[in-house]
Protein backbone atom coordinates (compact mmCIF):
# COMPACT_ATOMS: atom_id res chain seq x y z
CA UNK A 1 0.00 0.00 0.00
CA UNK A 2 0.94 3.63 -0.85
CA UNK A 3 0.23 6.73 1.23
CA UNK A 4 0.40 10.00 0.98
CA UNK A 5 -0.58 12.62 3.85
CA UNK A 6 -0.60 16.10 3.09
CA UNK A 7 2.99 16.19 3.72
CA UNK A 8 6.56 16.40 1.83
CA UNK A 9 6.51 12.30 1.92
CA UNK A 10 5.29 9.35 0.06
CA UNK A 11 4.98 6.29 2.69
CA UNK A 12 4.84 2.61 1.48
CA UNK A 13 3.41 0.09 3.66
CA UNK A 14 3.81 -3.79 4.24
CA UNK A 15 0.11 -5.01 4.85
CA UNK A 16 1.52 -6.57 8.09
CA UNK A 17 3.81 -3.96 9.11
CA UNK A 18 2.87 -1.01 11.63
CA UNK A 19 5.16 1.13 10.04
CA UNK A 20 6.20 2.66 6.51
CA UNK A 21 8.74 0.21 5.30
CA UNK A 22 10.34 3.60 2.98
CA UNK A 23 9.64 7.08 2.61
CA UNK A 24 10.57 9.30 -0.18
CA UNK A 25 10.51 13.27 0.60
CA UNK A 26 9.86 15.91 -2.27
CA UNK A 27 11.94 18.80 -1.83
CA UNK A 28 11.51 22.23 -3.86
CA UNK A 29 12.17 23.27 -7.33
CA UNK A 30 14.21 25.91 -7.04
CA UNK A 31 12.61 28.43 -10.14
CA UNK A 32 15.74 29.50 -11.27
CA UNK A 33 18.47 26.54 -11.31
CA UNK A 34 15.48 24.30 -11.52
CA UNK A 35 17.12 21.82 -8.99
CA UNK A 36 15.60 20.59 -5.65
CA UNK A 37 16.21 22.88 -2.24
CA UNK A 38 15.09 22.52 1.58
CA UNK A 39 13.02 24.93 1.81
CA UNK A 40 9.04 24.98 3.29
CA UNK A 41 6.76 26.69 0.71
CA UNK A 42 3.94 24.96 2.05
CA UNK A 43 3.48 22.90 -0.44
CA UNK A 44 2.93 18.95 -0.21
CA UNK A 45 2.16 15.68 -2.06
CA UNK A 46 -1.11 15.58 -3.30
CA UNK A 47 -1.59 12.80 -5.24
CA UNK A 48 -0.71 9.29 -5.51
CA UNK A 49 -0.89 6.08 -7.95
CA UNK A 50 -0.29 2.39 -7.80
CA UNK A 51 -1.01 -0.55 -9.64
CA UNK A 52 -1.26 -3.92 -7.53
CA UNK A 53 1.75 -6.30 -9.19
CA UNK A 54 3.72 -3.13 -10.07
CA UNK A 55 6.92 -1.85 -8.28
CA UNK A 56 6.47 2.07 -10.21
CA UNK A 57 4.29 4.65 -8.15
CA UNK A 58 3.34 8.39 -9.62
CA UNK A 59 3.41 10.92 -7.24
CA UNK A 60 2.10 14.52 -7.58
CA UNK A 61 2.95 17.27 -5.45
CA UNK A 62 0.52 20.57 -4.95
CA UNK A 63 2.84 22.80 -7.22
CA UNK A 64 2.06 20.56 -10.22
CA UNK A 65 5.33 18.80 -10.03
CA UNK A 66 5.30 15.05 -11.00
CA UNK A 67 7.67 12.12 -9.69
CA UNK A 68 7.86 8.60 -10.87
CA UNK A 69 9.33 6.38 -8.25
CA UNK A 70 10.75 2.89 -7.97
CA UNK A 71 10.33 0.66 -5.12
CA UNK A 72 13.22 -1.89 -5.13
């Protein structure tokens, strides 16, 4: 299972497992160099996707910005 909650963080969870088994945090995009800072802007992860038998998740932060993760 996949989680987001309004936060910086994707969570993945083991069905039998209390606790997130990995975490991935979004930083900022920095406007100008276009890389990723530390900084709060109050932003946060919005939207996730999964498909059962698939080790790729989409994740979607509240700026519009758009990650494609692994799980390995």
């Amino acid at each position: 299972m996949v989680k987001q909650i309004r936060s910086k963080h994707v969570y993945a969870y083991y069905k039998s497992l209390p606790k997130p088994i990995t975490a991935h945090k979004f930083g900022s995009i920095d406007p100008v160099t276009g890389k990723e800072t530390e900084e709060d802007n109050g932003q946060f992860v919005s939207s996730v996707c999964w498909r059962r038998k698939s080790n790729m998740v989409v994740a979607v932060k509240s700026s519009g910005c758009i990650k494609l993760l692994q799980m390995v």
